[in-house]
Protein backbone atom coordinates (compact mmCIF):
# COMPACT_ATOMS: atom_id res chain seq x y z
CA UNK A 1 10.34 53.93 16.32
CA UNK A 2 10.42 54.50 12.11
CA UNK A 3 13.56 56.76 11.26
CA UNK A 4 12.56 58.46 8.08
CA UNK A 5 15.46 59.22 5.71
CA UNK A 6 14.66 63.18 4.97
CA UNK A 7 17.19 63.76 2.84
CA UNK A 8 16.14 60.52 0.74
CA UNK A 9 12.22 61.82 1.07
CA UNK A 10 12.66 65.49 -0.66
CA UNK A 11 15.01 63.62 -3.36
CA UNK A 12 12.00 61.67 -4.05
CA UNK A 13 9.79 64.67 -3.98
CA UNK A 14 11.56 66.58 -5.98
CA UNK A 15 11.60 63.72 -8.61
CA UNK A 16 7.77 62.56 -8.25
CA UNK A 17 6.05 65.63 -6.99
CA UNK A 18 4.61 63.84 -3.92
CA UNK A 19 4.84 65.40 -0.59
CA UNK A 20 7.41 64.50 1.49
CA UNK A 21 4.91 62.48 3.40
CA UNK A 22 4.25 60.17 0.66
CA UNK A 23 7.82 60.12 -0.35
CA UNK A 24 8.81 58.75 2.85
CA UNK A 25 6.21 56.48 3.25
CA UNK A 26 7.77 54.97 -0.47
CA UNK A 27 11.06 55.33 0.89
CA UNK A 28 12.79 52.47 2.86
CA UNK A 29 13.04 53.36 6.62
CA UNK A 30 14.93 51.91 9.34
CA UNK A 31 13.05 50.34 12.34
CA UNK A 32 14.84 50.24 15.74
CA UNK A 33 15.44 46.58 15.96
CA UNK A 34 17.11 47.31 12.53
CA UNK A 35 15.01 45.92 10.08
CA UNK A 36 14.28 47.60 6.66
CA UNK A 37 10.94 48.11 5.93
CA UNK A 38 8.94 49.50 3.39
CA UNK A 39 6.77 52.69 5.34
CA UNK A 40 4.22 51.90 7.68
CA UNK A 41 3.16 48.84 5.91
CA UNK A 42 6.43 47.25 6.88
CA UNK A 43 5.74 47.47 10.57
CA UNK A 44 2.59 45.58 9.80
CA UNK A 45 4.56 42.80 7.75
CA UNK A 46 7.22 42.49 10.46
CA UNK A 47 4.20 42.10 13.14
CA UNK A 48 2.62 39.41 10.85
CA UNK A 49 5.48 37.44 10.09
CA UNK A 50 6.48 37.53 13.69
CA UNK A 51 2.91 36.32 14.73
CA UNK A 52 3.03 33.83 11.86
CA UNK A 53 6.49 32.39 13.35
CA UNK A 54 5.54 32.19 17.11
CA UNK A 55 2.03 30.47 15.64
CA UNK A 56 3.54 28.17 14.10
CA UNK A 57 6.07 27.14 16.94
CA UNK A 58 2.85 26.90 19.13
CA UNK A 59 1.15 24.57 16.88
CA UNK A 60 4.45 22.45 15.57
CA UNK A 61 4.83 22.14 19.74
CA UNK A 62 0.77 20.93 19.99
CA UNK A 63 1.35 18.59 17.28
CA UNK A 64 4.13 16.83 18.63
CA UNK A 65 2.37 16.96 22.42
CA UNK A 66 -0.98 15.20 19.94
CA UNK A 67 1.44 12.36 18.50
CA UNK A 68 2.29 11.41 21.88
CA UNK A 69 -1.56 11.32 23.00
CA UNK A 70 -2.76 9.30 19.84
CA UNK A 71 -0.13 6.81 20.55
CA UNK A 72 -1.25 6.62 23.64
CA UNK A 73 -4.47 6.00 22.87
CA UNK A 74 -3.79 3.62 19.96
CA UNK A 75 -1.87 1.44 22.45
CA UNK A 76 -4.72 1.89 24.75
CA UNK A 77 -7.12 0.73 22.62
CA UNK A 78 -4.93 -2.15 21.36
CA UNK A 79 -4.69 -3.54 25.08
CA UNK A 80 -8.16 -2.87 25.50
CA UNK A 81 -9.05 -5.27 22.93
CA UNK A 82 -7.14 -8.23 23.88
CA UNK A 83 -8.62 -7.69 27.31
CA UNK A 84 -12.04 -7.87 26.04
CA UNK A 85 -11.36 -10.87 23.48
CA UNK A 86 -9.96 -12.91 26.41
CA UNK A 87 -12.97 -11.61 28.96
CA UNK A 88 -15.62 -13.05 26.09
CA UNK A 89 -13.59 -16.12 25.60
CA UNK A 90 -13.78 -16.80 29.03
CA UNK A 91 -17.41 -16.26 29.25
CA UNK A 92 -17.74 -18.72 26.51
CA UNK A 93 -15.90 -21.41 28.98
CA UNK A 94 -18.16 -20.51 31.70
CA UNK A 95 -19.61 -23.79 33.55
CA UNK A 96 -21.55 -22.30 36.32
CA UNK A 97 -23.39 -18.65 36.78
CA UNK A 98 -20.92 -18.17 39.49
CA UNK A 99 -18.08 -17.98 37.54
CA UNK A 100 -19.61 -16.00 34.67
CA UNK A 101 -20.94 -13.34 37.25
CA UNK A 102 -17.20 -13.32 38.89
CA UNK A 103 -16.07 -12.86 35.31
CA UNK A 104 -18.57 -10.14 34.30
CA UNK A 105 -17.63 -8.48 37.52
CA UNK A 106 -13.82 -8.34 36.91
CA UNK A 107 -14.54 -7.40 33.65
CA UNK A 108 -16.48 -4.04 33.95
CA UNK A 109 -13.93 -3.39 37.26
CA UNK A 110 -11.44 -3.56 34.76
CA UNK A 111 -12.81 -1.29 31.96
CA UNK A 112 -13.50 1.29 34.57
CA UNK A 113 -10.01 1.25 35.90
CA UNK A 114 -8.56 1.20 32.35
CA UNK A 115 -10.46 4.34 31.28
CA UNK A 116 -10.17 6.38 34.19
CA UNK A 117 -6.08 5.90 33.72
CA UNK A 118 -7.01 6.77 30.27
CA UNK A 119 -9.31 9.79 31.35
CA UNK A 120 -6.18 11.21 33.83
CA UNK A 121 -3.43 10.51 31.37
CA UNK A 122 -5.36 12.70 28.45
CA UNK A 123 -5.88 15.23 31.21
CA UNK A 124 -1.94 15.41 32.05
CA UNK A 125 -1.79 14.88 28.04
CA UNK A 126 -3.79 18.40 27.51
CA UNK A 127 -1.79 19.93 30.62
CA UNK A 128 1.37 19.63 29.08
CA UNK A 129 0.48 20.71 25.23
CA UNK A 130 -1.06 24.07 27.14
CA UNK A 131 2.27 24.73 28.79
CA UNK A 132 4.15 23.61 25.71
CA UNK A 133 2.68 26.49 24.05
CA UNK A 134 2.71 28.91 26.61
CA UNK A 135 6.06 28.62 26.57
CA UNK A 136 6.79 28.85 23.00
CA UNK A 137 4.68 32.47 23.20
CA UNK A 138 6.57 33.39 25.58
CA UNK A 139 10.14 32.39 24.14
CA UNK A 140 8.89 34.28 21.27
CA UNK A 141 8.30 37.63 22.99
């Protein structure tokens, strides 16, 4: 709720021959959460500034949830590698077709498993950065 100054409106009519209207709409009002606005035009900065804040919590909250997940995956990726370089050097070794087919096998068992952990930690990953900034709307309100 705006609490218009009246006496502070007609002294500003009286001065500017506006209507008391337009005086008070040039006049700084009072809102209930005691804030000093500028007329109607205030309420709108105080909503936007508010909205700016809580948007920027929320995405200050998703960038910090991302970090985590591109370390993740950078690690991933990293172990992923040395797997792979030590699978291929093995297959170089190979002496029968037996052992490169065992090798082959344990290899793409391997990459499955790896990426499926991969797959369910992202999941958990986007889980928690969607509660993250539920919760910083809702500290906000």
């Amino acid at each position: 709720m705006i609490a218009v100054n009246t006496d502070t409106a007609r002294k500003a009519d009286a001065r500017s021959n506006t209507t008391p209207r337009a005086a008070a709409m040039s006049t700084p009002t009072t809102l209930s959460s005691s804030r000093t606005v500028h007329g109607a035009a205030g309420i709108y900065e105080d909503a936007s500034r508010d909205a700016l804040a809580t948007g920027l919590n929320v995405i200050e909250s998703w960038m910090s949830d991302a970090s985590r997940a591109q370390k993740d995956w950078l690690s991933f990726f990293n172990h992923r590698l040395d797997k792979d370089t030590a699978v291929f050097a093995g297959l170089l070794q190979c002496a029968s077709l037996g052992v490169f087919i065992d090798l082959q096998t344990e290899f793409w068992s391997g990459l499955a498993n790896d990426y499926a952990e991969l797959a369910q930690r992202s999941l958990c990953w986007l889980g928690d950065a969607a509660q993250h900034a539920v919760d910083e709307v809702r500290k906000e309100t």
